[in-house]
N, C-alpha and C. Protein backbone atom coordinates (compact mmCIF):
# COMPACT_ATOMS: atom_id res chain seq x y z
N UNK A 1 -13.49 16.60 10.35
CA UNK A 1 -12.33 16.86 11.19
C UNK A 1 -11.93 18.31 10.96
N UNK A 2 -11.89 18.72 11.70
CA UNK A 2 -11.47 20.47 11.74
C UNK A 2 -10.32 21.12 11.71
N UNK A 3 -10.11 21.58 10.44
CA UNK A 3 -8.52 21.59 10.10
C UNK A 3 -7.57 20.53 9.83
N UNK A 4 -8.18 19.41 9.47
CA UNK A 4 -7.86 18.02 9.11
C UNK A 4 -6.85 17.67 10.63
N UNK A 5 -6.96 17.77 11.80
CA UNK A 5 -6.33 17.75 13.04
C UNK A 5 -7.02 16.10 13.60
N UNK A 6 -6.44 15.49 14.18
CA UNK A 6 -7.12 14.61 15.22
C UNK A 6 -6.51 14.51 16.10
N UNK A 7 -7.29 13.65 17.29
CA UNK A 7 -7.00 13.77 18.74
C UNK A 7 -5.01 13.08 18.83
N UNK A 8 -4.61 13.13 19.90
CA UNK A 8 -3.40 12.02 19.93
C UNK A 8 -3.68 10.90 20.13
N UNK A 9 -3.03 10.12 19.75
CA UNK A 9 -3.30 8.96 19.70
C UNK A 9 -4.01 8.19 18.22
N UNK A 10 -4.27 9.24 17.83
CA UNK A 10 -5.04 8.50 16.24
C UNK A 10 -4.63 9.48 15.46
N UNK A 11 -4.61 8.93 13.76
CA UNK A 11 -4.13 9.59 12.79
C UNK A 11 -4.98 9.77 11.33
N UNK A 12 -4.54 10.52 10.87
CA UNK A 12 -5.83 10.90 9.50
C UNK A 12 -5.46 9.67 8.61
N UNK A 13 -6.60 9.25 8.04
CA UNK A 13 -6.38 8.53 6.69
C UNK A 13 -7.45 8.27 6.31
N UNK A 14 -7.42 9.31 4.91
CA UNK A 14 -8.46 9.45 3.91
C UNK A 14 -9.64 10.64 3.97
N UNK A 15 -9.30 11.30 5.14
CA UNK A 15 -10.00 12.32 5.57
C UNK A 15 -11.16 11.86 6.70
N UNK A 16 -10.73 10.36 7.68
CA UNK A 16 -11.40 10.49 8.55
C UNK A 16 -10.10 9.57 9.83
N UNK A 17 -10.27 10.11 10.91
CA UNK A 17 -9.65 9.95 12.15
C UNK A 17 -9.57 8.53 12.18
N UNK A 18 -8.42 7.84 12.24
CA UNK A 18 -8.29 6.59 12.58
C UNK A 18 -7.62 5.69 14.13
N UNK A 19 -7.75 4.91 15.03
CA UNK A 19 -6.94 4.68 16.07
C UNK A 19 -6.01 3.90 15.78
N UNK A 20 -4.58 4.70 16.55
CA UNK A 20 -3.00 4.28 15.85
C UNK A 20 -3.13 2.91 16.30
N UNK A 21 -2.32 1.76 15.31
CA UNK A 21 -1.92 0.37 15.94
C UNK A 21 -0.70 0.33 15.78
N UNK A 22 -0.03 -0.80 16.25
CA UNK A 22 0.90 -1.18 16.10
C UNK A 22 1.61 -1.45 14.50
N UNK A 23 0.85 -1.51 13.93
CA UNK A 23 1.02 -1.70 12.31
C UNK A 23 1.43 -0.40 11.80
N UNK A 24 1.15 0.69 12.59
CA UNK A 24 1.28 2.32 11.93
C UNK A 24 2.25 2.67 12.48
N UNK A 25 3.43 2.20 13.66
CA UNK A 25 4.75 2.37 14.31
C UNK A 25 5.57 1.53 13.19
N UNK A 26 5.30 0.54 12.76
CA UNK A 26 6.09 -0.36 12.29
C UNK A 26 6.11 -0.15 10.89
N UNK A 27 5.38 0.59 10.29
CA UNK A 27 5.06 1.80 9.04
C UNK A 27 6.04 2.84 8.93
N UNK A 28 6.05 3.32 9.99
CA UNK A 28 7.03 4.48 10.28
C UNK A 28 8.46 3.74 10.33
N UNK A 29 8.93 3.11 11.35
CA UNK A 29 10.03 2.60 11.22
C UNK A 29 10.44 2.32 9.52
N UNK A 30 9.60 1.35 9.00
CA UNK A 30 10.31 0.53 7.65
C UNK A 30 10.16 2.14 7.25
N UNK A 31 9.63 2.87 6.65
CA UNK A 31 10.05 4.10 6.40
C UNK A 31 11.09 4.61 6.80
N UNK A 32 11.81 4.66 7.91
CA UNK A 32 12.95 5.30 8.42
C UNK A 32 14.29 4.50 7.89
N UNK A 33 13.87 3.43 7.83
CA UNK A 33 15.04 2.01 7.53
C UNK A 33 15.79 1.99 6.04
N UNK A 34 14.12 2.45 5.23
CA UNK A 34 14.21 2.59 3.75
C UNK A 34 14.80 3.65 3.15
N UNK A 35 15.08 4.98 4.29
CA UNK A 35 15.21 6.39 4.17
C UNK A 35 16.42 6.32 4.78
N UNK A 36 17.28 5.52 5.55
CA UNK A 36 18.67 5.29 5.60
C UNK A 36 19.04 4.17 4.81
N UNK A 37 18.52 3.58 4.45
CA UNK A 37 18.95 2.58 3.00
C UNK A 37 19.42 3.18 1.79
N UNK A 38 18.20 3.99 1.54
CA UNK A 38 18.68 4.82 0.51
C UNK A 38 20.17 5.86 0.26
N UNK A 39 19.66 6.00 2.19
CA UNK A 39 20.77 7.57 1.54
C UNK A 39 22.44 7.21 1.55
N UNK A 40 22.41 5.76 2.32
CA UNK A 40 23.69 5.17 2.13
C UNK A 40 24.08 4.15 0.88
N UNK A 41 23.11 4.16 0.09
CA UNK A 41 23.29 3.66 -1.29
C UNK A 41 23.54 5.13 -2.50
N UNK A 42 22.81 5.52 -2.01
CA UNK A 42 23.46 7.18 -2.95
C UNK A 42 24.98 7.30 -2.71
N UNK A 43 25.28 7.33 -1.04
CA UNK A 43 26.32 7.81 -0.59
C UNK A 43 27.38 6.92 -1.82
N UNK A 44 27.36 4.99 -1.30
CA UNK A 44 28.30 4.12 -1.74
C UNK A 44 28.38 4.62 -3.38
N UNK A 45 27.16 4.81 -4.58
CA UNK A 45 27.00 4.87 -5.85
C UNK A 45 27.79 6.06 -5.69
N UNK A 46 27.98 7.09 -5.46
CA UNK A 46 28.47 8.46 -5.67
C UNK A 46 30.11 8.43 -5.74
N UNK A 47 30.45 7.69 -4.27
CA UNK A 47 31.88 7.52 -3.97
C UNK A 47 32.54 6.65 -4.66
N UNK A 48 32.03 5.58 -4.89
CA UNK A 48 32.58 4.71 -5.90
C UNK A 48 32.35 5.28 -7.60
N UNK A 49 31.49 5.85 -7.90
CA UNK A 49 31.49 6.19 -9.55
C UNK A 49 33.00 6.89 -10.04
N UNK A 50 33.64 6.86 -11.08
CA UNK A 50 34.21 7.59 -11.47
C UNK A 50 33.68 8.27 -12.90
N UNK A 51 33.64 9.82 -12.88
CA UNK A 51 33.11 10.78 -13.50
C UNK A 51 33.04 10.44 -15.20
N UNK A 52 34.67 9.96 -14.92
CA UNK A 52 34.86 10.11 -16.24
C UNK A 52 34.08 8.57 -17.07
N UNK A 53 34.18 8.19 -16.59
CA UNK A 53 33.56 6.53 -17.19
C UNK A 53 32.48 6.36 -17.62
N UNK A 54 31.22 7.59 -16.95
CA UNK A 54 29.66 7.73 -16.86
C UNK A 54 29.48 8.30 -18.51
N UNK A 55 28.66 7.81 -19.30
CA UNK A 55 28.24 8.02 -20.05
C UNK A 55 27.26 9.21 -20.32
N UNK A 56 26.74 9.86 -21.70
CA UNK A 56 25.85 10.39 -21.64
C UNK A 56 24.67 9.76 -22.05
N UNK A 57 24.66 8.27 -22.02
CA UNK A 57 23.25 7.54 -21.86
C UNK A 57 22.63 7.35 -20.36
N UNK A 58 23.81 7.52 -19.42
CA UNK A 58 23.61 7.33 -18.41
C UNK A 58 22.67 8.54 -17.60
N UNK A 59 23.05 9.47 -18.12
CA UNK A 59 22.64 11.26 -17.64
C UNK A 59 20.71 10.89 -18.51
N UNK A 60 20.73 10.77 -19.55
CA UNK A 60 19.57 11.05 -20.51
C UNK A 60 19.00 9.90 -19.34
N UNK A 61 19.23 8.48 -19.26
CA UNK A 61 18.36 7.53 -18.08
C UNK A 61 17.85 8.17 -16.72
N UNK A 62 18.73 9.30 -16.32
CA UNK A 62 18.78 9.95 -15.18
C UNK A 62 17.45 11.24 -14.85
N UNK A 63 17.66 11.69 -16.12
CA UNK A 63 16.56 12.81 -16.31
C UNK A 63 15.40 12.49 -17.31
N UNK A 64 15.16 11.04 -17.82
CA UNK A 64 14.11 10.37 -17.75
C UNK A 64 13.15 10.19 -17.00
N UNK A 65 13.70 9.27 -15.88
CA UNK A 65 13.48 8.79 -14.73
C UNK A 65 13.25 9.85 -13.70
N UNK A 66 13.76 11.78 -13.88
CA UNK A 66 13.02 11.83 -13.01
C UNK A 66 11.73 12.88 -13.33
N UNK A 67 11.78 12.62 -15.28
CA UNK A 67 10.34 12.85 -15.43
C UNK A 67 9.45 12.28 -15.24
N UNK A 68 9.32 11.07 -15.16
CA UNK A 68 8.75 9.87 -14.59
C UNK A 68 8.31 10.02 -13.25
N UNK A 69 9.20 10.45 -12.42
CA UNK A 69 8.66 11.06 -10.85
C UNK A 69 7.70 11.68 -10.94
N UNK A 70 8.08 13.36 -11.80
CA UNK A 70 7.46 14.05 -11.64
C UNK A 70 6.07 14.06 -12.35
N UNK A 71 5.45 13.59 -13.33
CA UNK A 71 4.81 12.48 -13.80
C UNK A 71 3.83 12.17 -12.90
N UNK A 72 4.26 11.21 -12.41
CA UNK A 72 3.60 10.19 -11.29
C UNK A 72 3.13 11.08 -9.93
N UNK A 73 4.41 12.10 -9.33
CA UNK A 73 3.45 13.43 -8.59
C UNK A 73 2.26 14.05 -9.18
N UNK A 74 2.36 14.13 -10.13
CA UNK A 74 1.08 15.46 -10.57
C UNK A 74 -0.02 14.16 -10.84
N UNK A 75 0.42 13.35 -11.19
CA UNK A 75 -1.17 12.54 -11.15
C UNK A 75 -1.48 12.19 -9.86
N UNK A 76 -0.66 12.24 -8.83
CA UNK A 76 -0.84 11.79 -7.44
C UNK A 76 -1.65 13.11 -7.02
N UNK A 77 -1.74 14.50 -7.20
CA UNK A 77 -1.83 14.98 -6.56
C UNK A 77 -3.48 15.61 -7.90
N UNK A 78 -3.66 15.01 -8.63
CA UNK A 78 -4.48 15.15 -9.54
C UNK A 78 -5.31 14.36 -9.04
N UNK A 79 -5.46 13.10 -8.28
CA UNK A 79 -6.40 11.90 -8.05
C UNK A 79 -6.45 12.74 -6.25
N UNK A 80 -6.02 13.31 -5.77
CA UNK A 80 -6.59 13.81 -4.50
C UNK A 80 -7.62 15.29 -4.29
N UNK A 81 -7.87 15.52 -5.48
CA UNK A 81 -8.79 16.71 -6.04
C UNK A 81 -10.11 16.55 -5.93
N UNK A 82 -11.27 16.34 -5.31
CA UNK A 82 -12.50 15.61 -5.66
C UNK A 82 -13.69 16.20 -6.16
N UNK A 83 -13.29 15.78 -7.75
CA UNK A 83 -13.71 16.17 -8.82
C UNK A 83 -14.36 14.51 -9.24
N UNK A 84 -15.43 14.56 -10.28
CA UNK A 84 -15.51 13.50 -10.88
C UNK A 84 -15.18 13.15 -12.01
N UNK A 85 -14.20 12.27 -11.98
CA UNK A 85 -13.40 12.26 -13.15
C UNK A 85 -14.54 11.49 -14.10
N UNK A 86 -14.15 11.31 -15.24
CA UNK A 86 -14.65 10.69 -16.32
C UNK A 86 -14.02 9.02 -16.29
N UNK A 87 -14.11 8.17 -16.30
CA UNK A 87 -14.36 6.77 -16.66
C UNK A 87 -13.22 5.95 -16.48
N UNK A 88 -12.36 6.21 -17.78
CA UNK A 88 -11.07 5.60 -17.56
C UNK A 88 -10.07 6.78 -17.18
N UNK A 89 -10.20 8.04 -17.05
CA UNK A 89 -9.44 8.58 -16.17
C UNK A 89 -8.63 8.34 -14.72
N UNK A 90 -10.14 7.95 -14.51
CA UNK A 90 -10.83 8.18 -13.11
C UNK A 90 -9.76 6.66 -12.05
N UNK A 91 -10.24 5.86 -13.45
CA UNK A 91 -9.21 4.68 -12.80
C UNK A 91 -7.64 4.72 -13.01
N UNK A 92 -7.44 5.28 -13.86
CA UNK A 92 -5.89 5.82 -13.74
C UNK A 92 -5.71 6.51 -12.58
N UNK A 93 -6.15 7.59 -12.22
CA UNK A 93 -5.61 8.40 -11.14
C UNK A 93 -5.96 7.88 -9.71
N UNK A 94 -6.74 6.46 -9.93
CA UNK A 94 -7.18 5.52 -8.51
C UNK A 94 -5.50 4.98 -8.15
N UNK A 95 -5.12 4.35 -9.83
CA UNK A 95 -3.88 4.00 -9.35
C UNK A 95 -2.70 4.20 -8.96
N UNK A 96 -2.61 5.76 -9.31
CA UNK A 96 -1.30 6.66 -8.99
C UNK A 96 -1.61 7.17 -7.57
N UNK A 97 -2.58 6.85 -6.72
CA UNK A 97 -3.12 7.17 -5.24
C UNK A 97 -1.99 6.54 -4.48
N UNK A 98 -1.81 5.31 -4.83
CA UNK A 98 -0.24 4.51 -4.82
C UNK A 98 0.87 4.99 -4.13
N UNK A 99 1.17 5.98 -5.13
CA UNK A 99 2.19 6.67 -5.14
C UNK A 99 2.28 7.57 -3.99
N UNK A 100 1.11 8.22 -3.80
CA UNK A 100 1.40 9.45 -3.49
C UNK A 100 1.54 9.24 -1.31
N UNK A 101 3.18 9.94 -1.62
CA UNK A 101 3.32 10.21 -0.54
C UNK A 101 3.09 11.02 0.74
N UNK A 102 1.87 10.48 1.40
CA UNK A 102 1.35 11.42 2.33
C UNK A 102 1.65 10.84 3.65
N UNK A 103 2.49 11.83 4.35
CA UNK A 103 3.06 11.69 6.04
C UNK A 103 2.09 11.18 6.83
N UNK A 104 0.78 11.04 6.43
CA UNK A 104 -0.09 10.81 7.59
C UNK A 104 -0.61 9.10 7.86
N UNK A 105 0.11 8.98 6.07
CA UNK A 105 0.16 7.25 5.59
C UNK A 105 1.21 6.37 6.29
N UNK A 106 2.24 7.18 6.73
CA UNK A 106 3.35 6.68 7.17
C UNK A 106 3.73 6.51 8.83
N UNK A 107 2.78 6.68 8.98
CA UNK A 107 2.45 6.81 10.77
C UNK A 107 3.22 7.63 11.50
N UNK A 108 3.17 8.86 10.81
CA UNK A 108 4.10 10.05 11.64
C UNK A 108 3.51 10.57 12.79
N UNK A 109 1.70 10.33 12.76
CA UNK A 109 0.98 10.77 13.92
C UNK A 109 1.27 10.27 14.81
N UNK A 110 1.46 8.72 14.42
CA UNK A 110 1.29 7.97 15.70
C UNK A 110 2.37 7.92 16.49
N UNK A 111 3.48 8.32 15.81
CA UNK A 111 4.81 8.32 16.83
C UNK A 111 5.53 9.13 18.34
N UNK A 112 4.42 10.25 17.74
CA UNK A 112 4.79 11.58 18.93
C UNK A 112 3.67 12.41 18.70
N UNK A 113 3.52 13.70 19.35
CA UNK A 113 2.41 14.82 19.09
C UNK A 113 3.47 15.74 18.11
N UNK A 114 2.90 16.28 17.43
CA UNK A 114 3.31 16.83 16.16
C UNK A 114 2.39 18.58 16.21
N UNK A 115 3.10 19.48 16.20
CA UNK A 115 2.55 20.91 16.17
C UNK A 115 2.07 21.02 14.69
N UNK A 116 0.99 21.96 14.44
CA UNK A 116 1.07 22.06 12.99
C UNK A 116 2.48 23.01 12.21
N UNK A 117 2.66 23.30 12.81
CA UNK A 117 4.78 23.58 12.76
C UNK A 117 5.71 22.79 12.86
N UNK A 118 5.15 21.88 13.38
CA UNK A 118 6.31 21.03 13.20
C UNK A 118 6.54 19.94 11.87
N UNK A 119 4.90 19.73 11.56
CA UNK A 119 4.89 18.97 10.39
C UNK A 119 5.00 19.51 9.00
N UNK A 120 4.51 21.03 9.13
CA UNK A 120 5.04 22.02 8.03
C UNK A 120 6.60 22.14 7.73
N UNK A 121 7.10 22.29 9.22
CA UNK A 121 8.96 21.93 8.61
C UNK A 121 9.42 20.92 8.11
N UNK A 122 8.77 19.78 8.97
CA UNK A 122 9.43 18.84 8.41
C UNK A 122 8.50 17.95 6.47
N UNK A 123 7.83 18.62 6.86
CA UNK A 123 7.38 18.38 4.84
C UNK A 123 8.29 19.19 4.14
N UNK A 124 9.16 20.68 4.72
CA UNK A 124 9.29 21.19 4.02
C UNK A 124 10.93 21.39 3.57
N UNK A 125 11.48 20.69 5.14
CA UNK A 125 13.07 20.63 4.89
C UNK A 125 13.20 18.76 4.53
N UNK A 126 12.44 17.87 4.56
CA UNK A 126 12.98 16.98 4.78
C UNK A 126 13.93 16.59 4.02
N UNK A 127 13.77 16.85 2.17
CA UNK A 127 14.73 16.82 1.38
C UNK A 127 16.04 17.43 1.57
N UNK A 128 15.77 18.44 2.37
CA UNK A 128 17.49 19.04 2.75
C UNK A 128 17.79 18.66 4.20
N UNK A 129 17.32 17.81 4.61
CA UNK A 129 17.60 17.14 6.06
C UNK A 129 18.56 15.79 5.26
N UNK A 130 17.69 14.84 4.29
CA UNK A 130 18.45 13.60 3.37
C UNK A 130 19.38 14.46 3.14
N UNK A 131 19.61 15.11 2.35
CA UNK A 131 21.22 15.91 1.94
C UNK A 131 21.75 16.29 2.85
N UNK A 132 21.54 16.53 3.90
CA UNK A 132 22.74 17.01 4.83
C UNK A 132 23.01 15.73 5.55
N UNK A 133 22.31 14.97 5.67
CA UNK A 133 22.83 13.77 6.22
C UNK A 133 24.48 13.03 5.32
């Protein structure tokens, strides 16, 4: 695929052109559902906390958890390298494949035609698109 691009109507996965179904709209949606779930559970946790009550076990759980993210990114993005890993590596970083969040998994192709500008912005603001919401 040339420039990892495919036609409309079908979307990348795994590095070869696939034809969109109905299963890859309905991908996208629960994605969208889960991505206003969230941001109105931040919202309710935020407004309701009071400052003073929060612990500093609570903060240390906080920046645990999001070494743990970051963690789980770098092996995500360590198992998309194609290299041959060694043995039991190799199956570790099969399983953090999991994880890793790629737009093209989520049926963003299939929803509309997408510029390669348009999907560069939106990989690149989406986190400050959730916050401004």
């Amino acid at each position: 695929v040339a420039c990892a691009e495919c036609e409309p109507g079908r979307r990348r996965h795994r590095e070869v052109c696939e034809e969109c179904s109905a299963e890859d709209r309905g991908v996208f949606a629960i994605f969208l559902f889960a991505l206003v779930g969230l941001i109105l559970m931040v919202y309710f946790v935020v407004e309701t906390a009071k400052p003073t009550s929060s612990s500093k076990s609570t903060l240390l759980m906080a920046l645990a958890g999001s070494q743990v993210v970051l963690t789980v990114q770098q092996l995500s993005v360590f198992s998309s390298i194609a290299l041959d890993w060694e043995s039991p590596f190799a199956e570790i970083l099969h399983f953090f494949t999991w994880f890793d969040m790629d737009f093209h998994d989520m049926g963003f192709d299939c929803v509309g035609s997408w510029t390669p500008f348009d999907k560069l912005s939106l990989r690149a603001f989406l986190v400050l698109i959730c916050c401004a919401i």
